[in-house]
N, C-alpha and C. Protein backbone atom coordinates (compact mmCIF):
# COMPACT_ATOMS: atom_id res chain seq x y z
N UNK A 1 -103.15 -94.67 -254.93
CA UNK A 1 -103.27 -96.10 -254.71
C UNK A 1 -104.45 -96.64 -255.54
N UNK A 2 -104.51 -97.93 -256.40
CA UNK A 2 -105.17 -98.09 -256.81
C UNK A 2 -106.46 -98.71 -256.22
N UNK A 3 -107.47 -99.10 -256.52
CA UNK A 3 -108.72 -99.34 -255.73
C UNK A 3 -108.68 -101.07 -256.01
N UNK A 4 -108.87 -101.71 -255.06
CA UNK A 4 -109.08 -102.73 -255.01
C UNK A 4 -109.63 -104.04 -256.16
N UNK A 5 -110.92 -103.16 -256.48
CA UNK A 5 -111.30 -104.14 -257.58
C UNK A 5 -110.24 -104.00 -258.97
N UNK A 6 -110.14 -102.76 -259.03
CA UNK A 6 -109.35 -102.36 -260.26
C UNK A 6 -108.03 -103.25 -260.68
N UNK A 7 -107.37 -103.54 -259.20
CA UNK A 7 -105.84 -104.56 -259.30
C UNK A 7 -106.35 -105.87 -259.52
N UNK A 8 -107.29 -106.36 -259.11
CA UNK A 8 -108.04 -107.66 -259.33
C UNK A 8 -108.47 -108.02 -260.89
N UNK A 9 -109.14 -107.10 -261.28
CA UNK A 9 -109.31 -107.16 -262.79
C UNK A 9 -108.22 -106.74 -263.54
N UNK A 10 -107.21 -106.51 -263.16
CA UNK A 10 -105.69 -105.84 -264.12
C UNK A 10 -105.22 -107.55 -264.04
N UNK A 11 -105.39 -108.01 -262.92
CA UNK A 11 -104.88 -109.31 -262.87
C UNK A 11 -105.56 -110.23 -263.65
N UNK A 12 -106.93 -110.38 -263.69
CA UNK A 12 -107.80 -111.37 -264.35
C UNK A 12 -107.80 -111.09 -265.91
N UNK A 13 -107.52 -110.22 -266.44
CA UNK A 13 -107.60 -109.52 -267.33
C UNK A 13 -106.06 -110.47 -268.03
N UNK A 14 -105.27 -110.39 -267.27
CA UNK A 14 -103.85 -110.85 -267.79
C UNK A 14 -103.77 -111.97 -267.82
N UNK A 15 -104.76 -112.88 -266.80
CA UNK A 15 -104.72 -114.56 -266.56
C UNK A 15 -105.29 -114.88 -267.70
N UNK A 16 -106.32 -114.11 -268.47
CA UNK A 16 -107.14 -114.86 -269.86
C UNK A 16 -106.41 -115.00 -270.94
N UNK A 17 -105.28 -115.11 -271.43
CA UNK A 17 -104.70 -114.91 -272.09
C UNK A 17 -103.47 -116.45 -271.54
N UNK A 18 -103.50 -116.40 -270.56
CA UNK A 18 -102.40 -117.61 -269.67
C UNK A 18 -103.21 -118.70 -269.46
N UNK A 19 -102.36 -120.19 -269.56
CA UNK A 19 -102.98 -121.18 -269.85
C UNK A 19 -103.98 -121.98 -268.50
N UNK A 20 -104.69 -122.29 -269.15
CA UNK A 20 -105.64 -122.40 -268.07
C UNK A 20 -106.10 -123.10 -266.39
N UNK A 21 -104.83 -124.14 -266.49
CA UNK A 21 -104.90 -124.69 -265.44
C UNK A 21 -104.04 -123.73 -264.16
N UNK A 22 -102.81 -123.00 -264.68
CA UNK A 22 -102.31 -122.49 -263.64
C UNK A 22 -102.96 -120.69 -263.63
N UNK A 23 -103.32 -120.53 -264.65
CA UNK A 23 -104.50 -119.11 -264.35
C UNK A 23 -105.52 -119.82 -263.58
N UNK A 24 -105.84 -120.68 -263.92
CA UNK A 24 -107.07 -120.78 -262.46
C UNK A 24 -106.87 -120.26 -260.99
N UNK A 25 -105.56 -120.95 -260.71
CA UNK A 25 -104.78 -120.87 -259.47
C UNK A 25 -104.58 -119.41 -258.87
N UNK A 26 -104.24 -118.86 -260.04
CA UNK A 26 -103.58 -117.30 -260.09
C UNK A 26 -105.62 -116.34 -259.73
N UNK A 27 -105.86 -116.88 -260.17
CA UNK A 27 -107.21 -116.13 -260.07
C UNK A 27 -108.07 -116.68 -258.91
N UNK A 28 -108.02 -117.30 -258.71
CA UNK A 28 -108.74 -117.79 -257.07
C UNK A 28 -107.57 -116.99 -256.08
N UNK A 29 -105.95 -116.80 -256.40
CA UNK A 29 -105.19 -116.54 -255.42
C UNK A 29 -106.04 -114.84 -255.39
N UNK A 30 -105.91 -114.32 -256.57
CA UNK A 30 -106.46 -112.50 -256.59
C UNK A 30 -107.43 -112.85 -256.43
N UNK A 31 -108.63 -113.32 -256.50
CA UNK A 31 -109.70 -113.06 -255.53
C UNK A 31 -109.85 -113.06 -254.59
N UNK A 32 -109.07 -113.74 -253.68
CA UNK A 32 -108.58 -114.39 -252.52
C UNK A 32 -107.94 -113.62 -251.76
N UNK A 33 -106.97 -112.70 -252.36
CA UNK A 33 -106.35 -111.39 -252.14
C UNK A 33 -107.49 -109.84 -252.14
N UNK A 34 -108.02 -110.18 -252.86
CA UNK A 34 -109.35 -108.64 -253.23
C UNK A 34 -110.25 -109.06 -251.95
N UNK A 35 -110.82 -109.85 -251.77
CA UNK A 35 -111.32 -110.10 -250.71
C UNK A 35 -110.99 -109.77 -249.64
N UNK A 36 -109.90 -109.81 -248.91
CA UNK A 36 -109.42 -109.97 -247.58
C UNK A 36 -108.79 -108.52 -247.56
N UNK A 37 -109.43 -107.76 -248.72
CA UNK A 37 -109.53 -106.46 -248.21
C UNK A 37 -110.77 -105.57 -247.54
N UNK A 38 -111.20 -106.52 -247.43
CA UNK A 38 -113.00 -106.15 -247.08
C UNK A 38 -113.21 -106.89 -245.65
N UNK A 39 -113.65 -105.92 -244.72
CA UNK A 39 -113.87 -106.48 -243.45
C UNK A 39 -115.34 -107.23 -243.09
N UNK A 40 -115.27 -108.38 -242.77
CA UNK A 40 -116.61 -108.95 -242.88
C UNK A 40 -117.25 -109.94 -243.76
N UNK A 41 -117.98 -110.99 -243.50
CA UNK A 41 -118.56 -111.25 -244.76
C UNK A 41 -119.38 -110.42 -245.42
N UNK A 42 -120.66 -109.65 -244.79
CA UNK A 42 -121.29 -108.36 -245.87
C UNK A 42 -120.37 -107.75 -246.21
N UNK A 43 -119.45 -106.96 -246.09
CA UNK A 43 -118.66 -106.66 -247.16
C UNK A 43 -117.94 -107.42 -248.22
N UNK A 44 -117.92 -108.56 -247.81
CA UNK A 44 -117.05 -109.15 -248.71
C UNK A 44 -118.05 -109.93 -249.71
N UNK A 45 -119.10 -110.26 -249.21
CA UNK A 45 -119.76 -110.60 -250.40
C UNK A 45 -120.72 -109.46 -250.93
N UNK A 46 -120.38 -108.19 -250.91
CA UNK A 46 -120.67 -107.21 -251.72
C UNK A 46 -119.52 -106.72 -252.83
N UNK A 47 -118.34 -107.10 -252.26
CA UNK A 47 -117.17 -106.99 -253.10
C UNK A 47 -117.33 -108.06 -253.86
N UNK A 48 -117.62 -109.39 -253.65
CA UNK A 48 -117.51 -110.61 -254.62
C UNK A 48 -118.80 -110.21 -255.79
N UNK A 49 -120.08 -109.34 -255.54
CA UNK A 49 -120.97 -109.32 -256.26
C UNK A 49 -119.99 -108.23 -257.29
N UNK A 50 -119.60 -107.31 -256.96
CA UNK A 50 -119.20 -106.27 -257.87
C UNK A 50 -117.99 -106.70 -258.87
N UNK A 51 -117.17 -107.62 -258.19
CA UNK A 51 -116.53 -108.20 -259.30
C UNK A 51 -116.98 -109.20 -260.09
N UNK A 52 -117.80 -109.73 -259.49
CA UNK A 52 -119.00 -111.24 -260.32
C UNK A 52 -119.51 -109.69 -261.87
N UNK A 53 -119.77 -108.79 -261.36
CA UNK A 53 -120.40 -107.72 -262.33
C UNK A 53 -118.99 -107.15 -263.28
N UNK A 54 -118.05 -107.06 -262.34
CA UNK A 54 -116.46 -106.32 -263.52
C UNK A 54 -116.51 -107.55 -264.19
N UNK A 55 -116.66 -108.53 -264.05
CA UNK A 55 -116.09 -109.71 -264.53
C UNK A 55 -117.11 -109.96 -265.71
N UNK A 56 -118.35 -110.01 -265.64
CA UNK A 56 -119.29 -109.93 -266.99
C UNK A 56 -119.33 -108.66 -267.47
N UNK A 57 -119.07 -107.99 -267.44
CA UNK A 57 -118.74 -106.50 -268.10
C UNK A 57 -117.57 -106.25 -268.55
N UNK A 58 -116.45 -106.87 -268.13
CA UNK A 58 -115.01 -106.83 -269.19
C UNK A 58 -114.60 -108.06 -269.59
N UNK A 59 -114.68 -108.95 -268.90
CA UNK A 59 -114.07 -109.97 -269.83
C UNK A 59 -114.51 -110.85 -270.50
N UNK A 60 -115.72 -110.36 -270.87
CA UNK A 60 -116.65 -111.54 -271.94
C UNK A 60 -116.89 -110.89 -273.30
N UNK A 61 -116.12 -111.73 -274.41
CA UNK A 61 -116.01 -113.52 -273.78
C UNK A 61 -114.73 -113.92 -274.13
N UNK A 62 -114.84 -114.57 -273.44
CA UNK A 62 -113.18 -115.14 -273.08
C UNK A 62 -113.67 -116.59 -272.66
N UNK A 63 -112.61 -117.51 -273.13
CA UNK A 63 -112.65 -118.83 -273.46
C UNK A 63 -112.51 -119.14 -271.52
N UNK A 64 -111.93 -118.35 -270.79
CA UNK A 64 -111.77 -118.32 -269.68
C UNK A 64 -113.02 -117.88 -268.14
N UNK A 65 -113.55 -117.36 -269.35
CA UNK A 65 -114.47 -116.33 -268.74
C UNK A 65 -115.63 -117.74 -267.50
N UNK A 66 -116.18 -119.23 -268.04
CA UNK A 66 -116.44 -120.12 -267.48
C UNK A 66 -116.24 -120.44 -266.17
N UNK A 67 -114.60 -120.53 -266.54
CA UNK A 67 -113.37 -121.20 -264.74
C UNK A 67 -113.81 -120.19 -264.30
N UNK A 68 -113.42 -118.53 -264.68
CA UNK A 68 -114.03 -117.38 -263.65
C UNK A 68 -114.83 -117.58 -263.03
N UNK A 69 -116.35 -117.73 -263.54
CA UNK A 69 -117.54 -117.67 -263.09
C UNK A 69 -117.64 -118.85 -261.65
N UNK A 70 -117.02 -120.06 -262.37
CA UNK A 70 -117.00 -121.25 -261.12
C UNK A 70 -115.79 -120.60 -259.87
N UNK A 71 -114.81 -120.01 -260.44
CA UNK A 71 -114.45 -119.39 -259.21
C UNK A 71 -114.96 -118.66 -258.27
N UNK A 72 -115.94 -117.61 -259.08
CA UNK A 72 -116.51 -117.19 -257.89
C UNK A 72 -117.46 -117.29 -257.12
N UNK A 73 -118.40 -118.23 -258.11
CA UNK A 73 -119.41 -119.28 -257.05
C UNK A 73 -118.67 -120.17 -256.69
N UNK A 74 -117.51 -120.48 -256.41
CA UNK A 74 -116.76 -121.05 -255.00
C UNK A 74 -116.89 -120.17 -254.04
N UNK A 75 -116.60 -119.00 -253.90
CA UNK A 75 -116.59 -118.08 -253.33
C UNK A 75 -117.74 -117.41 -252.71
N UNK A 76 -118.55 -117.39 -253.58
CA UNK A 76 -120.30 -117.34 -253.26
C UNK A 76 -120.31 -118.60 -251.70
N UNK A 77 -120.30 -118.98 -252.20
CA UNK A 77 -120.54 -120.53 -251.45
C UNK A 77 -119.54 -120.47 -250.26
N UNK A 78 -118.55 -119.79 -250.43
CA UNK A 78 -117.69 -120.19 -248.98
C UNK A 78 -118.47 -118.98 -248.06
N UNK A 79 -118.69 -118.02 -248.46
CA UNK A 79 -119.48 -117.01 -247.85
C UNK A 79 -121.17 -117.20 -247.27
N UNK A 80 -121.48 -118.19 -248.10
CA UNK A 80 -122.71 -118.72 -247.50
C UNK A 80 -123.78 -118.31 -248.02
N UNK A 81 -123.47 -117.99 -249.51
CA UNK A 81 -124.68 -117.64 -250.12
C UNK A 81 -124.28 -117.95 -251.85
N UNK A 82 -125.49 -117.38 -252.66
CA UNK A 82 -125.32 -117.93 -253.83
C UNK A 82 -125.29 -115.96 -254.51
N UNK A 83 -124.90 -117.07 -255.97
CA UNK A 83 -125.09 -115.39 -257.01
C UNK A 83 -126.57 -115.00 -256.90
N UNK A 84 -126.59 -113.65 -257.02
CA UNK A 84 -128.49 -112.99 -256.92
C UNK A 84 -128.18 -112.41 -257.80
């Protein structure tokens, strides 16, 4: 079975390349999905830090790579904290 973050970035990985308004969608949905594999908010915003980290470590730079970042300080933020 593959590991969680890994299907998340197979996905984000494929959205940069797809046009940008409905990859947005698609990528808030897989984060959205990677998340709600993690019980808790401390877990889950330890999972959001590690992909905030896959995410500047593989996909930059990418013209996309921006919307990412605001996606997941949405996400930061629904959790109740910011990027550290």
């Amino acid at each position: 079975m593959a590991h969680p973050l890994d299907t998340c970035m197979r996905t984000l990985s494929a959205l940069i390349t797809a046009d940008i308004p409905s990859g947005e969608a698609s990528a808030d949905a897989s984060i959205v999905a990677y998340l709600a594999t993690f019980p808790g908010p401390q877990k889950q915003i330890a999972a959001l830090s590690m992909l905030d980290h896959a995410i500047d470590q593989r996909l930059s730079p990418s013209p996309f790579l921006p919307i990412l970042k605001g996606i997941v300080a949405g996400h930061y933020e629904k959790l109740g904290t910011t990027r550290s």
